[in-house]
Protein backbone atom coordinates (compact mmCIF):
# COMPACT_ATOMS: atom_id res chain seq x y z
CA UNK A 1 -5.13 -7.49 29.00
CA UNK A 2 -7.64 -5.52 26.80
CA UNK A 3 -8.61 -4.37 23.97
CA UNK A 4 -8.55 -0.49 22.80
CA UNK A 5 -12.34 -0.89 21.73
CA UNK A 6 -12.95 -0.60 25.80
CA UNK A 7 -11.00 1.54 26.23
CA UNK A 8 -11.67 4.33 23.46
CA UNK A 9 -15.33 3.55 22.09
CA UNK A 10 -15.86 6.48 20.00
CA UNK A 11 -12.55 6.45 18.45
CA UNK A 12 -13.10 2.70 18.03
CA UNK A 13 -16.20 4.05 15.68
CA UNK A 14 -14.18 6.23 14.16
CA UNK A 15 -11.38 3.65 13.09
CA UNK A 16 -13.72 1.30 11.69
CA UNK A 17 -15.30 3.52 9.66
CA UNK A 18 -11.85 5.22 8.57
CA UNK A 19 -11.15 1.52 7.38
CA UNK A 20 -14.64 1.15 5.65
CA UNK A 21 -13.72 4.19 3.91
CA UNK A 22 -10.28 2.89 2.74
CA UNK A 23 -11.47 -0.52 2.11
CA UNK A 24 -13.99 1.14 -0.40
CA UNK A 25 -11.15 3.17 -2.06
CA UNK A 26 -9.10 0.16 -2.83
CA UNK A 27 -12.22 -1.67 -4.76
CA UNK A 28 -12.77 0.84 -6.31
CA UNK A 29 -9.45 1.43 -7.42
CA UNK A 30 -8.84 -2.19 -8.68
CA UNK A 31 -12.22 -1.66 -11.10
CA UNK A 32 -11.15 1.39 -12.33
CA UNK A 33 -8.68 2.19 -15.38
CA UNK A 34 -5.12 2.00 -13.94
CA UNK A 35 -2.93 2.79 -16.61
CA UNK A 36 -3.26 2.98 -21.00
CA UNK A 37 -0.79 2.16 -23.31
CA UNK A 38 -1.36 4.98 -25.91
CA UNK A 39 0.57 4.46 -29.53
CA UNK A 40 1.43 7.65 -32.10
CA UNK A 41 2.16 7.33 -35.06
CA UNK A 42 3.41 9.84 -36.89
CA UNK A 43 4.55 10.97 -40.60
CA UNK A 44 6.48 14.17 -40.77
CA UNK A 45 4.83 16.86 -38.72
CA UNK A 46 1.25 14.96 -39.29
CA UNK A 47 0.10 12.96 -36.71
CA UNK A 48 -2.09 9.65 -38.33
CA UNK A 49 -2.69 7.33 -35.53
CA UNK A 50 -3.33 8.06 -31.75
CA UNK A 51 -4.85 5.07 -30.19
CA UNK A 52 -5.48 3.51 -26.97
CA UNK A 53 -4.26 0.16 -27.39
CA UNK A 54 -4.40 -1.28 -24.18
CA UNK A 55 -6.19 -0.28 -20.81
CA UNK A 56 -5.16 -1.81 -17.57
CA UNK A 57 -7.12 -2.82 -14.69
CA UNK A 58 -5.97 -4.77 -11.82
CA UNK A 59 -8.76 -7.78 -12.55
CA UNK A 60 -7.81 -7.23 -16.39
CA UNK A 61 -4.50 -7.37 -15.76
CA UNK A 62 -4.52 -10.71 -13.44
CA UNK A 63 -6.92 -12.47 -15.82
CA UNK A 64 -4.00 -11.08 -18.96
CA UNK A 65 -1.11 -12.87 -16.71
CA UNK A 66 -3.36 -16.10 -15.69
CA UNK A 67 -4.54 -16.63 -19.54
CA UNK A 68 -0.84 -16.12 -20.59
CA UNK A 69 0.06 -19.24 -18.34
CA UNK A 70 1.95 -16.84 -15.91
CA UNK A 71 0.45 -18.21 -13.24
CA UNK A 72 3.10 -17.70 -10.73
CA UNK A 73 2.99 -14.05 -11.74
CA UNK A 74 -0.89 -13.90 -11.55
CA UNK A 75 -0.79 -15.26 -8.14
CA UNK A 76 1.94 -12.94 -6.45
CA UNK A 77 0.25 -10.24 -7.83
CA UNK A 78 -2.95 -10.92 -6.66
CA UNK A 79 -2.10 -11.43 -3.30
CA UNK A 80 0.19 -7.96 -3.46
CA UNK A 81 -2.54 -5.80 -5.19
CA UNK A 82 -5.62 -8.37 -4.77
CA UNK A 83 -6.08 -9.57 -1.36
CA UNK A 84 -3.17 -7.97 0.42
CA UNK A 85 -4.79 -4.61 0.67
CA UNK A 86 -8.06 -5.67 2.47
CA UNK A 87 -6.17 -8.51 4.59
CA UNK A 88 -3.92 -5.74 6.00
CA UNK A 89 -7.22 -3.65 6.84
CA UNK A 90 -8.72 -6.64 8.85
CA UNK A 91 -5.48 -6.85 10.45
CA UNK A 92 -5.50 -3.20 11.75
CA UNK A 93 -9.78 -4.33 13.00
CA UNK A 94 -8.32 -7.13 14.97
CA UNK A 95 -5.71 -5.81 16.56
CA UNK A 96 -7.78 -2.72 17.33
CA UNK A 97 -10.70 -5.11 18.53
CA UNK A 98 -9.18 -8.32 19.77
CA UNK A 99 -8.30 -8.33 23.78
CA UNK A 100 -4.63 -9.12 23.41
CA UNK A 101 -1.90 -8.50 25.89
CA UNK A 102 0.25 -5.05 25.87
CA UNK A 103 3.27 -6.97 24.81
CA UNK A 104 1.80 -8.91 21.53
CA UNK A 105 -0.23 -5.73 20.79
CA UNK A 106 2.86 -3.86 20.69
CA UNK A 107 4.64 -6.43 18.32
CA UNK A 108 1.65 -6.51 15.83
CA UNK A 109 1.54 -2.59 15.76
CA UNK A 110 4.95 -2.73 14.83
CA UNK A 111 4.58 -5.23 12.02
CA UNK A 112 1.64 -3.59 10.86
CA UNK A 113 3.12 -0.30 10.54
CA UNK A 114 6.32 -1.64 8.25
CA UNK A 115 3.88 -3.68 6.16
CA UNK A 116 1.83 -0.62 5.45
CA UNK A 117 4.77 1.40 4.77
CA UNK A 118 6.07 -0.91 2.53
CA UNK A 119 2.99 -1.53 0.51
CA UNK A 120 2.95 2.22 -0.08
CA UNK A 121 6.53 2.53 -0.81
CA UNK A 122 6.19 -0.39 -3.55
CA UNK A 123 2.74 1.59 -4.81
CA UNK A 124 4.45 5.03 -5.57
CA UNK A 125 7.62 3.33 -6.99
CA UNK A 126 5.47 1.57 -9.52
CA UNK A 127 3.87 4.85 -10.11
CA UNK A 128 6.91 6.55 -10.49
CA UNK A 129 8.10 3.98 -12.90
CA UNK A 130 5.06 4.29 -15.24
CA UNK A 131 5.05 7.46 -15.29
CA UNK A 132 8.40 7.52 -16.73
CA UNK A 133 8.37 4.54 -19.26
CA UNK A 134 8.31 6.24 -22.64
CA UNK A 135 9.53 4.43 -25.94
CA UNK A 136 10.28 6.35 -29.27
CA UNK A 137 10.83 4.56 -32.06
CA UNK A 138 12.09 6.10 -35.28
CA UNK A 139 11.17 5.15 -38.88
CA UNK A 140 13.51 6.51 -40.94
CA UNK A 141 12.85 4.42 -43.89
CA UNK A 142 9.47 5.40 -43.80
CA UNK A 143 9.37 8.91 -42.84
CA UNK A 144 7.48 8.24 -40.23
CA UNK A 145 7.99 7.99 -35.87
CA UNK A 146 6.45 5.95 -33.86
CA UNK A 147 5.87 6.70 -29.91
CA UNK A 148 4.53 4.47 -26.71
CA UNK A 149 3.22 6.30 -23.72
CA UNK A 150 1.88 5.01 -20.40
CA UNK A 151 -1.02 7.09 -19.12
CA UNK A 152 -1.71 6.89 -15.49
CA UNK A 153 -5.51 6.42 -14.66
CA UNK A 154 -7.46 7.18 -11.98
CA UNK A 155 -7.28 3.77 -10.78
CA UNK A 156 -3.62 4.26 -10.44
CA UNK A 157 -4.07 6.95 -8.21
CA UNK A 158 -6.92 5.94 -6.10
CA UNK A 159 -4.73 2.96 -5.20
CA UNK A 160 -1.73 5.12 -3.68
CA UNK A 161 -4.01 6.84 -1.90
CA UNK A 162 -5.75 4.24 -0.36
CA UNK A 163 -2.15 2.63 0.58
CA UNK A 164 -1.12 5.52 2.02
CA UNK A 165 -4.48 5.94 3.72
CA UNK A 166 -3.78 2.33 5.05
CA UNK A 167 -0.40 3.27 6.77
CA UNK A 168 -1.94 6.42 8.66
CA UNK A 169 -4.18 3.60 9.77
CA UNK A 170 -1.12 1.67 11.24
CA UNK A 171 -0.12 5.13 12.42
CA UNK A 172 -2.95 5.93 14.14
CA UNK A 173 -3.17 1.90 15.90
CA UNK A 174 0.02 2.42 16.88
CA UNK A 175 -0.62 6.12 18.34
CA UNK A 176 -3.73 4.71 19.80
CA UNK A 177 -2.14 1.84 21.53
CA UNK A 178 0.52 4.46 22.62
CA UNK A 179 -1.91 6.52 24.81
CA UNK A 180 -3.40 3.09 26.20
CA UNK A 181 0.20 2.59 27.67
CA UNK A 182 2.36 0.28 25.05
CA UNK A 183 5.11 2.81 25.07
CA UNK A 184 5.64 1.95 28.52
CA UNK A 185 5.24 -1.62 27.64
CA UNK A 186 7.49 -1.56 24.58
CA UNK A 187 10.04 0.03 26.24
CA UNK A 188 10.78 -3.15 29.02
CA UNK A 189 10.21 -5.86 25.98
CA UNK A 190 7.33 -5.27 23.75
CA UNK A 191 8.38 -4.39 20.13
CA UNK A 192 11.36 -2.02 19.53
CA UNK A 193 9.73 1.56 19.54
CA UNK A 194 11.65 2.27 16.39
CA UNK A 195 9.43 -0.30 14.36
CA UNK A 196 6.38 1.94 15.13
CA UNK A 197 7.68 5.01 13.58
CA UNK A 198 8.12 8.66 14.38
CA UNK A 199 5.21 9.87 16.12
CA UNK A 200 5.19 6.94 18.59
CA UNK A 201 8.81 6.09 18.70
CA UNK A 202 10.40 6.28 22.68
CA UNK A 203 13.96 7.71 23.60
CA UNK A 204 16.98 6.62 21.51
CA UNK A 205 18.08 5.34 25.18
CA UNK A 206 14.85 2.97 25.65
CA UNK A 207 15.64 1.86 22.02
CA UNK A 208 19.18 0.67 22.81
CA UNK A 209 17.52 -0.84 25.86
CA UNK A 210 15.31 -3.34 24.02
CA UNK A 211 17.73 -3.66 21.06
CA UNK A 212 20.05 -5.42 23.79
CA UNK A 213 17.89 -6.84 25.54
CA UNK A 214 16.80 -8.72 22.37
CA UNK A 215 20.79 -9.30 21.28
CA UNK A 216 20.69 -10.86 24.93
């Protein structure tokens, strides 16, 4: 039993600082403009109103769903865009830094590797969606058009980059505890190498090895 911190102290500098780094990205993210709501309205070919009508931060956005009385809502997603972020960088430190045994280090680089990729998946579907939520509204009676656009901020994008920064992390755990001899480990009952993704993964025979030995 050890920790990786013994056994790779430079790196071990070198991680913690990577997560600094990300860390520092996602705060800054969540304080910066994440997305506008932009309104046009139009008359004919003349354009009369462009406005900003709303801007989005994370906090803003919490407070707008807590103040509403969505408070179920405000809490799920302050714990997905909130506290989840930095909770799953403390969790790559501790693993990193905490002693454990080969077996239970393997099984938390697994989990932290699918949380990570998931947190990233959800982050560029949401951007995705934004990007493509557009509303035009005609005004036929009126001569006039109106349209609702949803601007991506920088906020918006510093955030999927510091989720996807946060699953190289797991990447890079997982790679690290690799080297220190989990594959071996993994491969007679740690976690199922396929959990810890492609650059880590063992044989598809090892993996049908520990998926039955798990069924067993």
């Amino acid at each position: 039993m050890g920790s990786l911190r013994a056994r790779a102290p430079t790196e071990t500098m070198l991680f913690l600082a990577a997560i600094t780094v990300v860390g520092s990205l996602f705060a800054w993210a969540q304080q910066s403009t994440g997305t506008w709501v932009r309104l046009t309205l139009a008359a004919g070919a003349t354009q009369a109103v462009r406005a900003n009508v709303y801007t989005l931060t994370t906090y803003s956005t919490l407070h707008a769903f807590w103040s509403s009385g969505a408070k179920a809502v405000a809490f799920v997603s302050g714990v997905a865009t909130g506290a989840g972020p930095y909770a799953l960088l403390a969790a790559h430190a501790l693993v990193w830094l905490l002693p454990l045994r080969p077996v239970t280090r393997s099984w938390s680089c697994a989990c932290l590797v699918q949380v990570a990729r998931l947190q990233h998946m959800l982050t560029f579907a949401a951007l995705l969606l934004v990007v493509a939520l557009k509303v035009d509204v005609p005004l036929a009676d009126l001569g006039a058009s109106a349209k609702v656009r949803v601007l991506v901020g920088w906020g918006c994008y510093g955030f999927e980059i510091a989720a996807a920064a946060s699953y190289g992390l797991a990447l890079w755990l997982a790679a690290a505890h690799a080297r220190a001899g989990g594959a071996r480990i993994a491969a007679i009952g740690g976690a199922p190498a396929a959990l810890l993704g492609p650059r880590v993964s063992l044989s598809k025979r090892c993996g049908r090895r520990v998926m039955d030995a798990v069924a067993a």
